[in-house]
PDB file of N, CA and C in Angstrom:
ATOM      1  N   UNK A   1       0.824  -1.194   0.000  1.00  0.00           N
ATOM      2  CA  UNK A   1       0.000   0.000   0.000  1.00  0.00           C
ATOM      3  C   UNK A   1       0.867   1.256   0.000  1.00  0.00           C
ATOM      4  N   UNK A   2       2.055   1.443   0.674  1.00  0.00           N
ATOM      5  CA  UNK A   2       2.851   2.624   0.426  1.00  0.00           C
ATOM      6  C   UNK A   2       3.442   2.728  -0.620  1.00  0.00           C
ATOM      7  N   UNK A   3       3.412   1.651  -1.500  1.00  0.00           N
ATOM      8  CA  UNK A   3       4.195   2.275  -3.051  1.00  0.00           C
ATOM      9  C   UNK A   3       3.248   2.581  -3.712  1.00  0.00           C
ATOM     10  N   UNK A   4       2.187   1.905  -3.406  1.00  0.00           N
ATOM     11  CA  UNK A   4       1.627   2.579  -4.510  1.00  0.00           C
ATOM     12  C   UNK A   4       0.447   3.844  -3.890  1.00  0.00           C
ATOM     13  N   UNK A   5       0.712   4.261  -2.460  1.00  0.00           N
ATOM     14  CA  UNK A   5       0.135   5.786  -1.808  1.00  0.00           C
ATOM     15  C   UNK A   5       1.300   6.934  -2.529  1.00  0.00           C
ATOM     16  N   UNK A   6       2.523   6.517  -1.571  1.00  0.00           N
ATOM     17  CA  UNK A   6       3.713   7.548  -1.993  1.00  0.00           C
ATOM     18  C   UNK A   6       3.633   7.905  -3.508  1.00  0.00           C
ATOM     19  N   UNK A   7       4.012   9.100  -3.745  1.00  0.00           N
ATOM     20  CA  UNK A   7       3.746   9.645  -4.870  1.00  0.00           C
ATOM     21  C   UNK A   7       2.596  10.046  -5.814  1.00  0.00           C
ATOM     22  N   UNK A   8       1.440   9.195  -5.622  1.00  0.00           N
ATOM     23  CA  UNK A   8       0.711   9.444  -5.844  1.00  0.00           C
ATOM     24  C   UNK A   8      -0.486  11.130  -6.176  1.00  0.00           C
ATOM     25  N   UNK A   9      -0.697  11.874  -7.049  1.00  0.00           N
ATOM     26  CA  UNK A   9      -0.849  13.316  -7.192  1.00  0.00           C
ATOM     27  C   UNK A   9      -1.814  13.738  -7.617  1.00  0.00           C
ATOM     28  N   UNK A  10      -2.744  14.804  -7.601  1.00  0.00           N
ATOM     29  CA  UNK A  10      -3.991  15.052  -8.235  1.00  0.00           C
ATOM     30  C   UNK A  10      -3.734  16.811  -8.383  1.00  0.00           C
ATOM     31  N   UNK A  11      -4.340  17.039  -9.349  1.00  0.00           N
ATOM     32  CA  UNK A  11      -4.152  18.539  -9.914  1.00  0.00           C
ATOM     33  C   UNK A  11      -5.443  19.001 -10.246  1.00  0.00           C
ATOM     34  N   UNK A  12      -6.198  20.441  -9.689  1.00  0.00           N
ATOM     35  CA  UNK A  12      -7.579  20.551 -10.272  1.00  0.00           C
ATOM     36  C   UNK A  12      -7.431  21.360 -11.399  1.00  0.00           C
ATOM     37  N   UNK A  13      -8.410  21.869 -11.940  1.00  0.00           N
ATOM     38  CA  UNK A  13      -8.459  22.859 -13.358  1.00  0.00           C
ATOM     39  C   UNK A  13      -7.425  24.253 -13.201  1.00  0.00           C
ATOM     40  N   UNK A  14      -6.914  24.654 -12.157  1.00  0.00           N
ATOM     41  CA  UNK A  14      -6.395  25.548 -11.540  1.00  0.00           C
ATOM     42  C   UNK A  14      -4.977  25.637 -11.653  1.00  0.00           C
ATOM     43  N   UNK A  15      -4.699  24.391 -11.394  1.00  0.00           N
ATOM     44  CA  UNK A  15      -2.947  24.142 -11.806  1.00  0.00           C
ATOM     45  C   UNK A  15      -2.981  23.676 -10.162  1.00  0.00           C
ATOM     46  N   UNK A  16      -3.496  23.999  -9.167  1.00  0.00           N
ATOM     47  CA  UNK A  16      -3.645  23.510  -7.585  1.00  0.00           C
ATOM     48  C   UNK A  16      -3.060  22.309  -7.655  1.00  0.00           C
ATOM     49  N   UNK A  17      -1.646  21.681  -7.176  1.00  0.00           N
ATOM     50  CA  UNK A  17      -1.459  20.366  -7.129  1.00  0.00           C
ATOM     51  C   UNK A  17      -1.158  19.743  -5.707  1.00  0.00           C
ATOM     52  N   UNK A  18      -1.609  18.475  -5.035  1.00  0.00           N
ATOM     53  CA  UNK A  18      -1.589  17.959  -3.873  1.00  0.00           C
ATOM     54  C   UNK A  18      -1.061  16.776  -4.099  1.00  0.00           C
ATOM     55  N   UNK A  19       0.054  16.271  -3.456  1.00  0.00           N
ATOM     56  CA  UNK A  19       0.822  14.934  -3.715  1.00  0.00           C
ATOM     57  C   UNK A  19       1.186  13.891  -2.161  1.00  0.00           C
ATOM     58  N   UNK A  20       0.831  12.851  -2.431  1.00  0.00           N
ATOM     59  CA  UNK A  20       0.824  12.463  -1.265  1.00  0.00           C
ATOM     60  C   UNK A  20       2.409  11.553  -1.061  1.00  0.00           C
ATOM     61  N   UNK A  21       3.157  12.376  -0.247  1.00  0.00           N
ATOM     62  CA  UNK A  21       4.678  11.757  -0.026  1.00  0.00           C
ATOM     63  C   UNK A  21       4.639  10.487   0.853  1.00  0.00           C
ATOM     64  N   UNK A  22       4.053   9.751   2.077  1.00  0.00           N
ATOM     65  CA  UNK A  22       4.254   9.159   2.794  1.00  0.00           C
ATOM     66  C   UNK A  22       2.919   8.563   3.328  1.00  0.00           C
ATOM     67  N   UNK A  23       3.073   7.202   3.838  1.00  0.00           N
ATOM     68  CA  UNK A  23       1.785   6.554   4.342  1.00  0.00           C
ATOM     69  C   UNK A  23       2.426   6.769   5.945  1.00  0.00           C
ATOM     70  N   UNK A  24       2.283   7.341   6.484  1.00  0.00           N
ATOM     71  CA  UNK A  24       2.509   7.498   8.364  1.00  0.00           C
ATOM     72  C   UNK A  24       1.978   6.265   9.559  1.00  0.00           C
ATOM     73  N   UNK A  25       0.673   6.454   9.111  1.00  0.00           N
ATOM     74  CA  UNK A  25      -0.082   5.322  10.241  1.00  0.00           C
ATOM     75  C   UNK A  25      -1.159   4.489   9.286  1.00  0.00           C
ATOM     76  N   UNK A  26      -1.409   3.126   9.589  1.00  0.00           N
ATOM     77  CA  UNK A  26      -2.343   2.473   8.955  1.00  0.00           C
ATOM     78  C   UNK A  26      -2.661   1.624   9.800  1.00  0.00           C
ATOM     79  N   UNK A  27      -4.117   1.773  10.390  1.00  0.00           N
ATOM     80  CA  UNK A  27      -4.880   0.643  10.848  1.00  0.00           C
ATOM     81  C   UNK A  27      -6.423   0.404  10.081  1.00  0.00           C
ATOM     82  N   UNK A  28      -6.785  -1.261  10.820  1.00  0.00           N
ATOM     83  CA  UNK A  28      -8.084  -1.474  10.338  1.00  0.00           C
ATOM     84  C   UNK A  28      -8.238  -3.063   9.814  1.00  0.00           C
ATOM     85  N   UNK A  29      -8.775  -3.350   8.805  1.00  0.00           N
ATOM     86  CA  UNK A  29      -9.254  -4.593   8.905  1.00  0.00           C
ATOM     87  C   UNK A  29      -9.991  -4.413   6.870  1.00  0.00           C
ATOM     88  N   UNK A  30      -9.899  -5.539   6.354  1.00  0.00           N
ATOM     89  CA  UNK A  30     -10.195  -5.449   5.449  1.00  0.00           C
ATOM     90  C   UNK A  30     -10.405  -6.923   4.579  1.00  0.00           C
ATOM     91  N   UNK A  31     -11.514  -7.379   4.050  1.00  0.00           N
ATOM     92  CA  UNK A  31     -11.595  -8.723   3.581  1.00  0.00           C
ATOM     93  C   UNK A  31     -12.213  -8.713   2.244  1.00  0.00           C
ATOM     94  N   UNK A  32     -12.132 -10.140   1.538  1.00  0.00           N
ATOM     95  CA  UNK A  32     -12.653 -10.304   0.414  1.00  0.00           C
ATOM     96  C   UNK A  32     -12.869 -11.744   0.063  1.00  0.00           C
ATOM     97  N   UNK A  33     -14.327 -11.950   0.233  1.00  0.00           N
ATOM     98  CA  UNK A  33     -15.328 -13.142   0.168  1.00  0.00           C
ATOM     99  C   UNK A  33     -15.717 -13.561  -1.523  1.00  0.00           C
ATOM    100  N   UNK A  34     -15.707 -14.459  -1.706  1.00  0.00           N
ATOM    101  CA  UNK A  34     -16.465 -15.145  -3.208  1.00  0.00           C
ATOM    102  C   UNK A  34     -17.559 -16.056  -2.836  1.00  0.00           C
ATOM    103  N   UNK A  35     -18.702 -15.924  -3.616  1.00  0.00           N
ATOM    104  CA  UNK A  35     -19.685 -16.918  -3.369  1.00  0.00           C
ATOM    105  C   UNK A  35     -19.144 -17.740  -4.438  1.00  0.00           C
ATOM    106  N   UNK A  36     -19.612 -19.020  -4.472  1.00  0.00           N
ATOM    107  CA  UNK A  36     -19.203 -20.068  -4.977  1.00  0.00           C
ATOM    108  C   UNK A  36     -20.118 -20.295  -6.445  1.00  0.00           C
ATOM    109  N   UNK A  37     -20.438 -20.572  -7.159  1.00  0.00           N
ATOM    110  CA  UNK A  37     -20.994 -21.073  -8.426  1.00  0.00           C
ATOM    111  C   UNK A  37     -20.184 -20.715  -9.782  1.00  0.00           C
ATOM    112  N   UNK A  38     -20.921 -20.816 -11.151  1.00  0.00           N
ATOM    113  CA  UNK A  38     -20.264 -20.282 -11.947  1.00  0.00           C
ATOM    114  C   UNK A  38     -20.292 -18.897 -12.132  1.00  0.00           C
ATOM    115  N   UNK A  39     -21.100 -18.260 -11.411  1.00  0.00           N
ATOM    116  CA  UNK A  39     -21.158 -16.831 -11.652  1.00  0.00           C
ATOM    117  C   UNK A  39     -21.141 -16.087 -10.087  1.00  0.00           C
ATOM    118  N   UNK A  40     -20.056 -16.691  -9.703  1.00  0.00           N
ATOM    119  CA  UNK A  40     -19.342 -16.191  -8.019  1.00  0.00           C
ATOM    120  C   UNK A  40     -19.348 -14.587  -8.033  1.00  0.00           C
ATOM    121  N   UNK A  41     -19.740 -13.962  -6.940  1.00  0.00           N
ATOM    122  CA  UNK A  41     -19.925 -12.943  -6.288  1.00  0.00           C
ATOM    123  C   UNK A  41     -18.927 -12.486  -5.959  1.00  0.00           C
ATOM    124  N   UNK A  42     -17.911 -11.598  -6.017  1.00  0.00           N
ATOM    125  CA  UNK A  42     -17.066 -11.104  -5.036  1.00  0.00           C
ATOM    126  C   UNK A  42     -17.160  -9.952  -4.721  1.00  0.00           C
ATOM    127  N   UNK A  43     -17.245 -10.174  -2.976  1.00  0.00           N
ATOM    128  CA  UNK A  43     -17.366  -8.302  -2.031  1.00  0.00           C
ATOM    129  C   UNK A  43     -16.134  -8.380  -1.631  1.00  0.00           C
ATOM    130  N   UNK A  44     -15.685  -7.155  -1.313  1.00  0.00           N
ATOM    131  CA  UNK A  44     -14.758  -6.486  -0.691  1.00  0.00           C
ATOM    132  C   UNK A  44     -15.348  -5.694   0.196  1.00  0.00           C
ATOM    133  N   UNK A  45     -15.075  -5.897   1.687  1.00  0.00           N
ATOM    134  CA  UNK A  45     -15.323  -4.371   2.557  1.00  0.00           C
ATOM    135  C   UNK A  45     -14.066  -4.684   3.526  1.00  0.00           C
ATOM    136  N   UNK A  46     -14.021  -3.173   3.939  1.00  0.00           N
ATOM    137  CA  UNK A  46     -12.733  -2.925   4.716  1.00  0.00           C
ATOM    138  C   UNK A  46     -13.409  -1.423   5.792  1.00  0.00           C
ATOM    139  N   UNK A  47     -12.487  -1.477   6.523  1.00  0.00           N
ATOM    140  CA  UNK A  47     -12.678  -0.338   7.838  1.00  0.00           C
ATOM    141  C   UNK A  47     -11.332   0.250   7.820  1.00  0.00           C
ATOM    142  N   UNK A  48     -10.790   1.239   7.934  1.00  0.00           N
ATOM    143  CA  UNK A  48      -9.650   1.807   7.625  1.00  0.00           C
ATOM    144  C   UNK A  48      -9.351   3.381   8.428  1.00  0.00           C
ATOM    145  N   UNK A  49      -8.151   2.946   8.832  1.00  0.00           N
ATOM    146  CA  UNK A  49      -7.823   4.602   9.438  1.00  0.00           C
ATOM    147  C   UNK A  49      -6.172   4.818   8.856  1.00  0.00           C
ATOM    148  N   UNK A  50      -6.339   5.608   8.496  1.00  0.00           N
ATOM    149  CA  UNK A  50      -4.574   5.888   7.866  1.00  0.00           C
ATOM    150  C   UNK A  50      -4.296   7.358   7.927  1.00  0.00           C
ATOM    151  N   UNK A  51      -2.874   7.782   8.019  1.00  0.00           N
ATOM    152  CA  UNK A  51      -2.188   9.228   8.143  1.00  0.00           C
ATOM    153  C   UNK A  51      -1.666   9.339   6.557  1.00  0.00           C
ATOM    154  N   UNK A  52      -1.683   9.929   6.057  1.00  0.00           N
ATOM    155  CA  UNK A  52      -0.713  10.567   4.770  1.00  0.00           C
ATOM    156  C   UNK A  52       0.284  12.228   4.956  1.00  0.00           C
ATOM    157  N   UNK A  53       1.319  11.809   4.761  1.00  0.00           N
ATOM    158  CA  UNK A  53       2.242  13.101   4.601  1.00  0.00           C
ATOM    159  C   UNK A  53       1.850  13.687   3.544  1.00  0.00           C
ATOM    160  N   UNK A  54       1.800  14.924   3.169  1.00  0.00           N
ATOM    161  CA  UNK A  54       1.085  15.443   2.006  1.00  0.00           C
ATOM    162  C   UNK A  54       2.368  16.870   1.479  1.00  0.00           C
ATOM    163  N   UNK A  55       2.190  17.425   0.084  1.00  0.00           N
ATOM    164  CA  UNK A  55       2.709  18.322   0.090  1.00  0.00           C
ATOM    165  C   UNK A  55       1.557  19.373  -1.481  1.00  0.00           C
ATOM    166  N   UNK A  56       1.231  20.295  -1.373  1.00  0.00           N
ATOM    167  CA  UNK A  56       0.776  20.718  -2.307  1.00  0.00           C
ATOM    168  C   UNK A  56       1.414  22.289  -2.453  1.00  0.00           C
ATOM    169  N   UNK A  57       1.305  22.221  -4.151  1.00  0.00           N
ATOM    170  CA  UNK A  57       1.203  23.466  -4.567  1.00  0.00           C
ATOM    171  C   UNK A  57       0.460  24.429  -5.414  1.00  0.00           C
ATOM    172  N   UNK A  58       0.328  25.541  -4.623  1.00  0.00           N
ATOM    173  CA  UNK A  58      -0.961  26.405  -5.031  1.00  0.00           C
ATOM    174  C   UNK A  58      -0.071  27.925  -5.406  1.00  0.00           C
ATOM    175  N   UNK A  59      -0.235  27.673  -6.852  1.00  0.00           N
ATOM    176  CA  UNK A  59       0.327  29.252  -7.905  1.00  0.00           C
ATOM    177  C   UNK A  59       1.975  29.158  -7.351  1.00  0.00           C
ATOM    178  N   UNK A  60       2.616  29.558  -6.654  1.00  0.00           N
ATOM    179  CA  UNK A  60       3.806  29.389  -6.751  1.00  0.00           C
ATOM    180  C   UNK A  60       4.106  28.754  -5.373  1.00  0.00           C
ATOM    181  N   UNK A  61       3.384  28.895  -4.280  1.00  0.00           N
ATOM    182  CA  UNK A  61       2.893  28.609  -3.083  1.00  0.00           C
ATOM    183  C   UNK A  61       3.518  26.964  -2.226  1.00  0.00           C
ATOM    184  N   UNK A  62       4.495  26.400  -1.538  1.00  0.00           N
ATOM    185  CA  UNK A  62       4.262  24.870  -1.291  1.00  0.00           C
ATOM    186  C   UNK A  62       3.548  24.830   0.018  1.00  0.00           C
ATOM    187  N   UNK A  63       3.217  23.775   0.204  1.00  0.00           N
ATOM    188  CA  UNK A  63       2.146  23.902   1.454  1.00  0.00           C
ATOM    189  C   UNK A  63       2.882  22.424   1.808  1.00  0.00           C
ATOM    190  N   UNK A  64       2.781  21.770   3.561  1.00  0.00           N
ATOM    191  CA  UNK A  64       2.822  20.684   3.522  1.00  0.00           C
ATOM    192  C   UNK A  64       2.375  20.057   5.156  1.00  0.00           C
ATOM    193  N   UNK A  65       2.047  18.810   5.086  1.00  0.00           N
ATOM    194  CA  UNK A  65       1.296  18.677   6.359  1.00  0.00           C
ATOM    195  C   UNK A  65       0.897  17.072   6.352  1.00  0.00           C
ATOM    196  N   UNK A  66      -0.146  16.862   7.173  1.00  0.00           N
ATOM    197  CA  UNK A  66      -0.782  15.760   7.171  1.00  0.00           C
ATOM    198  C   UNK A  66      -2.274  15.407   6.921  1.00  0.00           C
ATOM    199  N   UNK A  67      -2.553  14.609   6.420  1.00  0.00           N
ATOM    200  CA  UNK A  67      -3.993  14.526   6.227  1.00  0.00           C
ATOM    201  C   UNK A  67      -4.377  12.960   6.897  1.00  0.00           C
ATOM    202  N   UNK A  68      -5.862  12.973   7.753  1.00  0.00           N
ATOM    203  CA  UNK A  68      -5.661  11.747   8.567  1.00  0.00           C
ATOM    204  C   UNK A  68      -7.157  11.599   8.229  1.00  0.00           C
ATOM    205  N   UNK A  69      -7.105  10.280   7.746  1.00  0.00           N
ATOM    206  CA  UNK A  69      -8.806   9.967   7.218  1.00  0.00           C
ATOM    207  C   UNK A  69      -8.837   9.194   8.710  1.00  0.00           C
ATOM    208  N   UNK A  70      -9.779   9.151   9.310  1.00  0.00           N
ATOM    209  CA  UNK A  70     -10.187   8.280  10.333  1.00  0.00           C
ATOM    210  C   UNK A  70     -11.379   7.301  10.588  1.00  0.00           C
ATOM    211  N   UNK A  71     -12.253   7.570   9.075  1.00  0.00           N
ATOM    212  CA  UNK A  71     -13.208   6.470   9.138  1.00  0.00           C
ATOM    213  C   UNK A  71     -13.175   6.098   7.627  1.00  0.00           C
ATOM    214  N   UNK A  72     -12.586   5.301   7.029  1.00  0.00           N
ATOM    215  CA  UNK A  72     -13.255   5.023   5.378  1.00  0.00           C
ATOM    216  C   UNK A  72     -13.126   3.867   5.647  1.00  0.00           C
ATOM    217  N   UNK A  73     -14.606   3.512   5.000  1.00  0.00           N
ATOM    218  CA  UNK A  73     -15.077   2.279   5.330  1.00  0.00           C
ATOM    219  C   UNK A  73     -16.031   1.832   3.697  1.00  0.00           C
ATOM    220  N   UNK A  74     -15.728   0.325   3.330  1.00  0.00           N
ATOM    221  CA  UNK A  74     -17.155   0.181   2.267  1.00  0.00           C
ATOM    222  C   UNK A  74     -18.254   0.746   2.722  1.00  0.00           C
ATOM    223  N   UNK A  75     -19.026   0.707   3.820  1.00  0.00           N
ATOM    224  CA  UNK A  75     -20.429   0.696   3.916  1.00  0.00           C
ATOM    225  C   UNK A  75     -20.441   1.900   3.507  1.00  0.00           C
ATOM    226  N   UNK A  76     -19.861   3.167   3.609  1.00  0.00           N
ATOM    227  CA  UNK A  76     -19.639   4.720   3.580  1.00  0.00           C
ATOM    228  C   UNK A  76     -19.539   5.150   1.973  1.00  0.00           C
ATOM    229  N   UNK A  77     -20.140   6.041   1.390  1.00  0.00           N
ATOM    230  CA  UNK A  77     -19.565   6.726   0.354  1.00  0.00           C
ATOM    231  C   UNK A  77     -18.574   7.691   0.588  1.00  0.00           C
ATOM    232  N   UNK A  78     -17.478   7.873  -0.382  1.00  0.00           N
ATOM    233  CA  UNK A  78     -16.315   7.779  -0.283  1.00  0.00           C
ATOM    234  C   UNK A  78     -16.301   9.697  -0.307  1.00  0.00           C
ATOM    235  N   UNK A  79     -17.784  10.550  -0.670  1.00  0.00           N
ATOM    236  CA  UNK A  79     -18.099  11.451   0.086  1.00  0.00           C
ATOM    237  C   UNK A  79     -18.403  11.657   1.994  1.00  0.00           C
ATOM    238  N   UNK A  80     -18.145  10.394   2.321  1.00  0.00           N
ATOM    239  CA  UNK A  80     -19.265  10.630   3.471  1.00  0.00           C
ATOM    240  C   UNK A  80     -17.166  10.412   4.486  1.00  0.00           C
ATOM    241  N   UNK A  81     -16.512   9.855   3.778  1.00  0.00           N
ATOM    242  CA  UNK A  81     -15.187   9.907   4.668  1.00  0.00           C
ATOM    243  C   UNK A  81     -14.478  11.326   5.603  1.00  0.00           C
ATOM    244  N   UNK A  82     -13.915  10.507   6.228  1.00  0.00           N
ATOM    245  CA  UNK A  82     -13.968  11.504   7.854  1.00  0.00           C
ATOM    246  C   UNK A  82     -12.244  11.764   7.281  1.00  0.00           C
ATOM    247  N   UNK A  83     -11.891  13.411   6.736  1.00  0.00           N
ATOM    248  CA  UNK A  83     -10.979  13.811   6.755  1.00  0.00           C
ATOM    249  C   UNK A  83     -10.370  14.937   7.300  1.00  0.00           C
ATOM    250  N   UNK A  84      -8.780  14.880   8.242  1.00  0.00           N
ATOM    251  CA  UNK A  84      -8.896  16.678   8.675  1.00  0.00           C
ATOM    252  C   UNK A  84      -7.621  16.639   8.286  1.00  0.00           C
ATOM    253  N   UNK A  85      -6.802  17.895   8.125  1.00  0.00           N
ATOM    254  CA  UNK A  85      -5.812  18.341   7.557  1.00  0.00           C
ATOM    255  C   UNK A  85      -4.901  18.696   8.830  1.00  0.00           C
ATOM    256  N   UNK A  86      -3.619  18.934   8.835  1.00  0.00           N
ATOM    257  CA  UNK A  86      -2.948  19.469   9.802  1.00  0.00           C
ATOM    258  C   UNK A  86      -1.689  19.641   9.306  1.00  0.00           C
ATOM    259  N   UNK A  87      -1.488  21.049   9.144  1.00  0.00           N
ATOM    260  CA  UNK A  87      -0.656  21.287   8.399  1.00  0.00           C
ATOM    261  C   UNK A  87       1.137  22.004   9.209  1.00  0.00           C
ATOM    262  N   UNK A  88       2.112  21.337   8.553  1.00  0.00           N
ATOM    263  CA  UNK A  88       3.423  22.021   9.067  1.00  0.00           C
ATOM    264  C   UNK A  88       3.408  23.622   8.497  1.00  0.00           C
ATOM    265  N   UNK A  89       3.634  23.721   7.096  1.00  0.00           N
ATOM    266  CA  UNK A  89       3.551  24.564   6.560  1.00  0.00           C
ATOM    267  C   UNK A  89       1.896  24.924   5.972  1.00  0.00           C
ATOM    268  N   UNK A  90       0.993  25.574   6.180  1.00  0.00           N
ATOM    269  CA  UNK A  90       0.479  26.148   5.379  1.00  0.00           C
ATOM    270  C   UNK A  90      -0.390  27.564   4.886  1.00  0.00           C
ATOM    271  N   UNK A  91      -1.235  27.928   4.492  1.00  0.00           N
ATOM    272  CA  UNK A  91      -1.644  28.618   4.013  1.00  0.00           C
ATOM    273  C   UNK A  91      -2.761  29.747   5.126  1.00  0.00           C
ATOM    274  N   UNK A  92      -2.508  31.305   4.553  1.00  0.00           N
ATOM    275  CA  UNK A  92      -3.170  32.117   5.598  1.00  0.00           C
ATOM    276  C   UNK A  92      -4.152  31.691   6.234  1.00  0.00           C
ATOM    277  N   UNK A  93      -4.839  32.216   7.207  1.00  0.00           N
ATOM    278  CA  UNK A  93      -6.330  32.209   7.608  1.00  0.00           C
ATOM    279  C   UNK A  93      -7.205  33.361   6.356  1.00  0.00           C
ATOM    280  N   UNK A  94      -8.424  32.679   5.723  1.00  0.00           N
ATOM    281  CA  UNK A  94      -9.204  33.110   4.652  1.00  0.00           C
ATOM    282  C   UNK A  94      -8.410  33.129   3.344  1.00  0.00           C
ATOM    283  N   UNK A  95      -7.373  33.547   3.321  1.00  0.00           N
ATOM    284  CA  UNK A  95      -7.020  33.149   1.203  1.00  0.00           C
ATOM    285  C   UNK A  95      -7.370  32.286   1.250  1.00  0.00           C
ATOM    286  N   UNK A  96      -6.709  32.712  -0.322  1.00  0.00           N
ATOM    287  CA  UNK A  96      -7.575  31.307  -1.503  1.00  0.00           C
ATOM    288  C   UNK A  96      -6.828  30.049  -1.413  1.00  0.00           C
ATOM    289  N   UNK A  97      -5.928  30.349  -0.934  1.00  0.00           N
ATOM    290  CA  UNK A  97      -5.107  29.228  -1.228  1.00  0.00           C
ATOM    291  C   UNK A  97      -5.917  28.216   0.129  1.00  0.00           C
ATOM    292  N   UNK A  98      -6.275  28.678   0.930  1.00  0.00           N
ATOM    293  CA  UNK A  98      -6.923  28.090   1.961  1.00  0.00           C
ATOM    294  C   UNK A  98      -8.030  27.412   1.320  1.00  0.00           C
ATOM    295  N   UNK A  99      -8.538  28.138   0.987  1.00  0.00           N
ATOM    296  CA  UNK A  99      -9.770  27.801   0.204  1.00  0.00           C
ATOM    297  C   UNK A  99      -9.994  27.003  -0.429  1.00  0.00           C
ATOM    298  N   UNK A 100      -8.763  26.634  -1.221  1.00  0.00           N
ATOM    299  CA  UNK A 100      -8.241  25.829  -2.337  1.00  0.00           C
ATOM    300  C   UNK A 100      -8.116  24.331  -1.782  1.00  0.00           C
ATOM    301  N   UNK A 101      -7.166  24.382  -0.953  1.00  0.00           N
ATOM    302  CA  UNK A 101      -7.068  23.269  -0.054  1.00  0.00           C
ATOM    303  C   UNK A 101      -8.117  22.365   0.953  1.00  0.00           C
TER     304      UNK A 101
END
């Protein structure tokens, strides 16, 4: 799971880019069942808490910190996940760049 977290990057229409450097903490539990016939079923659900080191950049701006999901779970849409930010370096109170992030 950390090779393929680390590095990992997303950029919005903006040029805004957020890259995730490091997997920190990982707990939880996670399985994957097949029903049996010729046309077998397979679920996956998992419960998950993990830390990511993060670093983004906004217009010329680097920002960097942690981001700690603490509930993603199958049963959950992947809107409904519990994320907070905590940042070493980052961005004013009210800019955009806040905003952004």
């Amino acid at each position: 799971l950390t090779v393929r977290l680390a590095g990992l990057a997303c950029q919005d229409e903006d040029g805004a880019l957020v890259g995730v450097r490091a997997l920190q903490k990982f707990a939880g539990e996670a399985t994957v069942t097949r029903t049996l016939g010729p046309r077998g079923r397979v679920t996956r659900a998992f419960d998950l808490r993990f830390e990511l080191d993060f670093q983004a950049k906004i217009g010329e701006e680097l920002y960097a910190g942690r981001l700690a999901f603490s509930d993603v779970s199958s049963a959950a849409d992947p809107d409904e996940y519990e994320v907070s930010a905590d940042f070493d370096t980052g961005p004013e109170e009210g800019s955009e760049a806040q905003m952004t992030l």
